[in-house]
Protein backbone atom coordinates (compact mmCIF):
# COMPACT_ATOMS: atom_id res chain seq x y z
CA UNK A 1 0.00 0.00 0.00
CA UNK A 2 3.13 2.42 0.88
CA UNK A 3 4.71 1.88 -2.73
CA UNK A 4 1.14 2.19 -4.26
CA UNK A 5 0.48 5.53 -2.38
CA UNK A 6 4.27 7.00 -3.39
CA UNK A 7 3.58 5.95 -6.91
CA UNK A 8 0.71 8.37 -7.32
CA UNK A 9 1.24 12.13 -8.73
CA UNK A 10 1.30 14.60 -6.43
CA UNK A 11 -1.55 16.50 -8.33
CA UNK A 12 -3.65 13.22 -8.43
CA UNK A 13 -3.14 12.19 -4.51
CA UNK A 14 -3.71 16.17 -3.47
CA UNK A 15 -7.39 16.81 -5.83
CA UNK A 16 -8.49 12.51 -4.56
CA UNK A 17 -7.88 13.86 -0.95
CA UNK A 18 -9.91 17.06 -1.42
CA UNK A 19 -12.75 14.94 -2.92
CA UNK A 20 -12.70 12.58 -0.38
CA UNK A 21 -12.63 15.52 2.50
CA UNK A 22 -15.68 16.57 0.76
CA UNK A 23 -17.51 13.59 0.60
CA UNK A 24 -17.01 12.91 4.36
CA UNK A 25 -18.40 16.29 4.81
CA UNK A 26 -21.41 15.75 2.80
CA UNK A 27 -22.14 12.58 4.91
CA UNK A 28 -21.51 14.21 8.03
CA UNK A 29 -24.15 16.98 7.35
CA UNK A 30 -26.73 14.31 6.46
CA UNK A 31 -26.19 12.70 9.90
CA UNK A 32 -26.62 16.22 11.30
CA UNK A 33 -29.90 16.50 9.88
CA UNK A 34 -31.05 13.21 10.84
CA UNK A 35 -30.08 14.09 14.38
CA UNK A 36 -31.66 17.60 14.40
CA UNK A 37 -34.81 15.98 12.92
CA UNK A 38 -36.10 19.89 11.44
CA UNK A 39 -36.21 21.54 8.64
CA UNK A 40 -35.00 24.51 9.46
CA UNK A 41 -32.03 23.44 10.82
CA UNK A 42 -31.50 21.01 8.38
CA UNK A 43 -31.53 23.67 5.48
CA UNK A 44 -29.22 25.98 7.41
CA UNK A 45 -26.70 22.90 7.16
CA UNK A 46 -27.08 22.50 3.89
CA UNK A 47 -26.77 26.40 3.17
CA UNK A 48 -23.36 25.63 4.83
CA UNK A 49 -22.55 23.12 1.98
CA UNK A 50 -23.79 25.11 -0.40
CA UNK A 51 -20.26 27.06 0.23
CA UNK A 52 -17.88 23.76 0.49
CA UNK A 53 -18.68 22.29 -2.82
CA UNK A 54 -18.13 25.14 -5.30
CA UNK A 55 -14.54 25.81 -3.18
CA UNK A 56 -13.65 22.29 -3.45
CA UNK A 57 -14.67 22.61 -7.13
CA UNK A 58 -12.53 25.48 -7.52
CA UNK A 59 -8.97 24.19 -5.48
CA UNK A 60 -9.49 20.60 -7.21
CA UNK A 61 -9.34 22.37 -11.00
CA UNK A 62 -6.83 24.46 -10.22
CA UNK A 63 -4.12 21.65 -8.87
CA UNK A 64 -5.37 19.40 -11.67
CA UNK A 65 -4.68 22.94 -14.50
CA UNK A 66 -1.50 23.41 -12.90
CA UNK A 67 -0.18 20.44 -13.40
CA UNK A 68 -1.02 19.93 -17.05
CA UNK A 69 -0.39 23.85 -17.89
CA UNK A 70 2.86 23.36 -19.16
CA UNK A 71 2.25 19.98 -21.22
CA UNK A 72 -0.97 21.76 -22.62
CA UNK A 73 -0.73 24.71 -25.83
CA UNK A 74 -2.05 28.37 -25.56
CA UNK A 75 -4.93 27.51 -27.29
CA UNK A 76 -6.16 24.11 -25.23
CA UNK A 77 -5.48 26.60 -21.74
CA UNK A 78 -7.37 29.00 -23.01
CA UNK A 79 -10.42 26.75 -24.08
CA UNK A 80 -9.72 24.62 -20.67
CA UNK A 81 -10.46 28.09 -18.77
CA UNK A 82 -13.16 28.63 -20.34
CA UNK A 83 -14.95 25.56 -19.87
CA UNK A 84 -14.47 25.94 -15.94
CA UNK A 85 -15.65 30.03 -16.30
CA UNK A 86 -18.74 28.73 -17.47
CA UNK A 87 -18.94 26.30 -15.18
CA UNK A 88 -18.55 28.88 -12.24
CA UNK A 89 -20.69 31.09 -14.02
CA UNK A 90 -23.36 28.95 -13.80
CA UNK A 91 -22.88 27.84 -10.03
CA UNK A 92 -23.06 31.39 -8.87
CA UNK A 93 -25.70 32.61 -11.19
């Protein structure tokens, strides 16, 4: 498991262990609303996610774009940045 874990790219190991940070969250705040048992509070927990996923979004592109920036021509950056624009355009919009 050691060699496995030392044989995986940096960029890889750091955006899987963001992912998986999130995902524990995501389970944790559905326990929290099971154990509140309301509404209210339940949608004020999931106001809080509402903030974790587009962040994680954001810091797992970026690691994986800076690590294939310099293998990657003017043209495929460009079009690669504008995918994820649109894709934060149309979270936050």
């Amino acid at each position: 498991m050691k060699q496995w874990i030392a044989g995986v790219e940096t960029a890889v190991l750091a955006m899987a262990t963001l992912r998986l940070f999130s995902g524990s969250l995501e389970i944790l705040a559905a326990l929290i609303m099971l154990h509140f048992n309301d509404a209210k509070k339940a949608l004020a927990v999931n106001g809080m996610l509402a903030f974790v996923g587009p962040t994680v979004l954001i810091l797992t592109m970026s690691i994986g774009v800076l690590s294939v920036a310099n293998e990657l021509s003017f043209l495929k950056l460009f079009f690669l940045v504008l995918g994820i624009s649109c894709i934060l355009i149309a979270v936050f919009k």
